[in-house]
C-alpha atoms as a PDB file:
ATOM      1  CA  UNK A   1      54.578  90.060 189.576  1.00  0.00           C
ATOM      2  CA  UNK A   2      53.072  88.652 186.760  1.00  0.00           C
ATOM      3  CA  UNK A   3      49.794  86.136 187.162  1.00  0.00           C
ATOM      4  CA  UNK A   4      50.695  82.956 185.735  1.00  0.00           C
ATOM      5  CA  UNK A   5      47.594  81.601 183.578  1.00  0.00           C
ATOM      6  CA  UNK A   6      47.025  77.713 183.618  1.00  0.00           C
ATOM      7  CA  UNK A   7      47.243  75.727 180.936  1.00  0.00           C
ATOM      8  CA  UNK A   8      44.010  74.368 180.105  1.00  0.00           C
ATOM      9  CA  UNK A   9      43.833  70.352 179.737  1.00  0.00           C
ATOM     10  CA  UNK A  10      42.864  69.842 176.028  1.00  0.00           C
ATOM     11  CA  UNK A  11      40.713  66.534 176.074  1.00  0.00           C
ATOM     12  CA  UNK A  12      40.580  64.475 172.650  1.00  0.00           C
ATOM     13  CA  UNK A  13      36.683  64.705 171.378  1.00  0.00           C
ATOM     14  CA  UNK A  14      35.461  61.089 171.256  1.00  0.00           C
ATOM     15  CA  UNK A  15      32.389  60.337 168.954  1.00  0.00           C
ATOM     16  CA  UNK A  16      30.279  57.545 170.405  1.00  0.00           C
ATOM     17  CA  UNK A  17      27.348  55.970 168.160  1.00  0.00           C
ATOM     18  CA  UNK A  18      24.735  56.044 170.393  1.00  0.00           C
ATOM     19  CA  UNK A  19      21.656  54.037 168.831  1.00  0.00           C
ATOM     20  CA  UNK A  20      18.464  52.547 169.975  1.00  0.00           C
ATOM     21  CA  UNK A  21      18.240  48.871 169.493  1.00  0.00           C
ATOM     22  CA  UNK A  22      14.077  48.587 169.231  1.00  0.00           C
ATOM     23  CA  UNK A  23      13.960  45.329 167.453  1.00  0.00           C
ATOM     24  CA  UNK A  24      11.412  45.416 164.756  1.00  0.00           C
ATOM     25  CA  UNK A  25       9.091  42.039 164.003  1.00  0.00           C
ATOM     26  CA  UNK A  26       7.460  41.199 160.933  1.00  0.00           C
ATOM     27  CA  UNK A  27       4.210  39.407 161.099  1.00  0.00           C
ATOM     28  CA  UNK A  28       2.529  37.521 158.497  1.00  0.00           C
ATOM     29  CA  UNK A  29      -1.157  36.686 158.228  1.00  0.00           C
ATOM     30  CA  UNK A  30      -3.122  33.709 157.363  1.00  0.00           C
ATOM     31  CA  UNK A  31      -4.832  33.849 153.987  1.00  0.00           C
ATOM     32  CA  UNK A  32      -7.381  31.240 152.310  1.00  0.00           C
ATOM     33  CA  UNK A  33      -5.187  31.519 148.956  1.00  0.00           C
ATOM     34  CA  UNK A  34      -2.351  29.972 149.492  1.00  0.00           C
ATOM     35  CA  UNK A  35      -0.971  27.002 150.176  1.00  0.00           C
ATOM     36  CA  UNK A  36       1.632  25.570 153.229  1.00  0.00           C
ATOM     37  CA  UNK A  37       4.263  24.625 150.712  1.00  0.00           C
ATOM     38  CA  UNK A  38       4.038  28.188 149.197  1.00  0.00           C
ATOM     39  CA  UNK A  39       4.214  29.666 152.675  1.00  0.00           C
ATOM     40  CA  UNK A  40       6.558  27.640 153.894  1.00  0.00           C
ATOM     41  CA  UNK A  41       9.140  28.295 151.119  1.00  0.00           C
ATOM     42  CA  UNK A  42       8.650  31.511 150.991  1.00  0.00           C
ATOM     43  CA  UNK A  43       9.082  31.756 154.934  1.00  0.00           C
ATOM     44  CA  UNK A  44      12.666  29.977 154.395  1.00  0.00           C
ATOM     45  CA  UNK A  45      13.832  32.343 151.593  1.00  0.00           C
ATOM     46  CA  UNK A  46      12.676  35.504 152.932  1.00  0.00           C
ATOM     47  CA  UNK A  47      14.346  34.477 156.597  1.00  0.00           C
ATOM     48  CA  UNK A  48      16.686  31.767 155.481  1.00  0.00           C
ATOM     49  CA  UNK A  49      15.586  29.358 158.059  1.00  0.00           C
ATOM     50  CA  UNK A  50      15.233  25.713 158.217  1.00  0.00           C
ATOM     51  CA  UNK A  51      12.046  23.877 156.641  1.00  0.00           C
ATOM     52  CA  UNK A  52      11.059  22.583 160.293  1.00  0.00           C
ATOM     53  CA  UNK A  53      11.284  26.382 161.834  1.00  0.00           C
ATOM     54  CA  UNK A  54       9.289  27.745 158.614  1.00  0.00           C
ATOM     55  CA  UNK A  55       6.697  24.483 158.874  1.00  0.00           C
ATOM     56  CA  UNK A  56       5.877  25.668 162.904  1.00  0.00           C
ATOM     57  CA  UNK A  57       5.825  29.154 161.966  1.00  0.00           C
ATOM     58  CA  UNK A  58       3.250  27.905 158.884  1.00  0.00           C
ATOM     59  CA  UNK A  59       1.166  26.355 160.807  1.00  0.00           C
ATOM     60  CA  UNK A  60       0.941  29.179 163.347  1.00  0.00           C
ATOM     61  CA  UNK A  61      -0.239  31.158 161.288  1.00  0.00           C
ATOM     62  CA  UNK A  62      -2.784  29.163 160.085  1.00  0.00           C
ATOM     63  CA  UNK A  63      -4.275  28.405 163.466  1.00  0.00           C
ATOM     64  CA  UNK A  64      -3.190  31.815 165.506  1.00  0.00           C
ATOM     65  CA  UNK A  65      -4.544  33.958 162.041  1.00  0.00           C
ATOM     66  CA  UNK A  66      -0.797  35.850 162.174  1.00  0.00           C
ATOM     67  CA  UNK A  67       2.832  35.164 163.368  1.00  0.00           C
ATOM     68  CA  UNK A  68       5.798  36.947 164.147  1.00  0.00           C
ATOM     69  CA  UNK A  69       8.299  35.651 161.244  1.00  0.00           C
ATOM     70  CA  UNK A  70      11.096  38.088 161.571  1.00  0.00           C
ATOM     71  CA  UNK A  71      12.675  40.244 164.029  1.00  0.00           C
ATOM     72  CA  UNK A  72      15.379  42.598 163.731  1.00  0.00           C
ATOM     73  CA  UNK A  73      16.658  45.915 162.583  1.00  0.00           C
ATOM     74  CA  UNK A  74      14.491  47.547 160.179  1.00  0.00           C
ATOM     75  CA  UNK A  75      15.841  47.375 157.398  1.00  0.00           C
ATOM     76  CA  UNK A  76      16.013  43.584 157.694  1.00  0.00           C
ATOM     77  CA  UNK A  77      12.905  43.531 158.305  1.00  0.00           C
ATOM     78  CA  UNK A  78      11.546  45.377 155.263  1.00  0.00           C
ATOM     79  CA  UNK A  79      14.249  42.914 153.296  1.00  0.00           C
ATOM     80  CA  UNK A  80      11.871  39.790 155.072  1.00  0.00           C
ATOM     81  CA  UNK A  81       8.258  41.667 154.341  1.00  0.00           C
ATOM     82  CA  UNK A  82       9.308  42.693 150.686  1.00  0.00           C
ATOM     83  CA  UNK A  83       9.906  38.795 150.201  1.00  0.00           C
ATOM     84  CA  UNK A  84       7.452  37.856 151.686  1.00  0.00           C
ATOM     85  CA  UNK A  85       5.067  40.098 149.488  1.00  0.00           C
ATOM     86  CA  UNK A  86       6.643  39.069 146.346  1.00  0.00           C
ATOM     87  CA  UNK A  87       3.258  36.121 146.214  1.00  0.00           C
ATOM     88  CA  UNK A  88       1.121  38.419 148.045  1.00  0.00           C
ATOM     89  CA  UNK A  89       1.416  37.434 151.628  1.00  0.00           C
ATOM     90  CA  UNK A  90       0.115  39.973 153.415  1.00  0.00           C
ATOM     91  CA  UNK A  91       2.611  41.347 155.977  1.00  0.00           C
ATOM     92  CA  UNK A  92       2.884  43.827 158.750  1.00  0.00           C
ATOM     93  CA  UNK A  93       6.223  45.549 160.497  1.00  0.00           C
ATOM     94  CA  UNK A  94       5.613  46.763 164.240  1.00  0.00           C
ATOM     95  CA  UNK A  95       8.249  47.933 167.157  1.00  0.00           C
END
Protein backbone atom coordinates (compact mmCIF):
# COMPACT_ATOMS: atom_id res chain seq x y z
CA UNK A 1 0.00 0.00 0.00
CA UNK A 2 1.38 3.05 -0.98
CA UNK A 3 1.31 6.32 1.58
CA UNK A 4 -0.52 8.95 -0.07
CA UNK A 5 1.42 12.41 0.52
CA UNK A 6 -0.84 15.60 0.95
CA UNK A 7 -0.85 18.22 -1.13
CA UNK A 8 0.46 21.15 0.51
CA UNK A 9 -1.88 24.43 0.37
CA UNK A 10 0.26 26.96 -1.63
CA UNK A 11 -0.76 30.45 -0.11
CA UNK A 12 -0.24 33.63 -2.48
CA UNK A 13 2.70 35.87 -0.69
CA UNK A 14 1.06 39.23 0.07
CA UNK A 15 3.45 42.29 0.54
CA UNK A 16 2.02 44.74 3.05
CA UNK A 17 3.76 48.33 3.46
CA UNK A 18 4.06 48.50 6.88
CA UNK A 19 5.24 52.17 7.89
CA UNK A 20 5.41 54.28 10.93
CA UNK A 21 3.38 57.39 10.74
CA UNK A 22 5.60 59.68 13.44
CA UNK A 23 4.46 63.01 12.24
CA UNK A 24 7.32 65.37 12.07
CA UNK A 25 6.77 69.36 13.13
CA UNK A 26 8.72 72.16 12.05
CA UNK A 27 9.23 74.97 14.43
CA UNK A 28 10.28 78.37 13.72
CA UNK A 29 11.88 80.86 16.08
CA UNK A 30 11.46 84.43 16.82
CA UNK A 31 14.25 86.66 15.58
CA UNK A 32 14.81 90.60 16.14
CA UNK A 33 15.56 90.87 12.20
CA UNK A 34 12.72 90.46 10.62
CA UNK A 35 9.66 91.75 10.15
CA UNK A 36 5.71 90.22 10.55
CA UNK A 37 4.98 90.84 6.91
CA UNK A 38 8.22 88.94 5.97
CA UNK A 39 7.27 86.16 8.36
CA UNK A 40 4.03 86.03 7.61
CA UNK A 41 4.51 85.58 3.82
CA UNK A 42 6.94 83.43 4.07
CA UNK A 43 4.80 81.26 6.61
CA UNK A 44 1.97 81.16 3.74
CA UNK A 45 4.35 80.09 0.91
CA UNK A 46 6.35 77.64 2.67
CA UNK A 47 2.84 75.96 4.15
CA UNK A 48 0.38 77.42 1.73
CA UNK A 49 -1.95 78.59 4.35
CA UNK A 50 -4.22 81.44 4.71
CA UNK A 51 -2.86 85.04 5.79
CA UNK A 52 -5.09 84.83 9.10
CA UNK A 53 -3.53 81.15 10.05
CA UNK A 54 0.14 82.52 9.12
CA UNK A 55 -0.72 86.09 11.10
CA UNK A 56 -1.61 83.75 14.57
CA UNK A 57 1.19 81.57 13.93
CA UNK A 58 3.39 85.12 13.50
CA UNK A 59 2.50 86.41 16.33
CA UNK A 60 3.14 83.22 18.32
CA UNK A 61 6.16 83.22 17.65
CA UNK A 62 6.87 86.47 18.55
CA UNK A 63 5.42 86.21 22.02
CA UNK A 64 5.99 82.20 22.74
CA UNK A 65 9.94 82.79 21.18
CA UNK A 66 9.07 79.53 18.68
CA UNK A 67 6.02 77.80 17.02
CA UNK A 68 5.16 74.70 15.52
CA UNK A 69 4.47 75.82 11.70
CA UNK A 70 4.37 72.51 9.99
CA UNK A 71 3.63 69.02 10.67
CA UNK A 72 3.85 66.10 8.58
CA UNK A 73 5.93 63.51 6.86
CA UNK A 74 9.44 64.38 6.63
CA UNK A 75 10.05 65.14 3.69
CA UNK A 76 7.32 67.79 3.79
CA UNK A 77 8.66 69.02 6.38
CA UNK A 78 12.20 69.65 5.13
CA UNK A 79 10.15 71.13 1.84
CA UNK A 80 8.47 73.80 4.77
CA UNK A 81 12.05 74.42 6.75
CA UNK A 82 14.06 74.81 3.39
CA UNK A 83 11.44 77.69 2.63
CA UNK A 84 11.39 78.89 5.40
CA UNK A 85 15.30 79.31 5.47
CA UNK A 86 15.42 80.77 2.11
CA UNK A 87 15.40 84.66 4.36
CA UNK A 88 17.11 83.10 7.16
CA UNK A 89 14.43 82.08 9.54
CA UNK A 90 15.86 79.96 11.73
CA UNK A 91 14.06 76.58 11.85
CA UNK A 92 14.08 73.32 13.65
CA UNK A 93 12.47 69.65 12.60
CA UNK A 94 11.63 67.32 15.72
CA UNK A 95 9.43 63.87 15.99
Amino acid sequence: MTEEKPTPIIEPEIEEETSVGIPFKVILYNDDWHTFDEVINQIIKATNCSFEKARDLTFEVHVKGKAIIFFGPLPECLKVSSVLEEIELHTQIIS
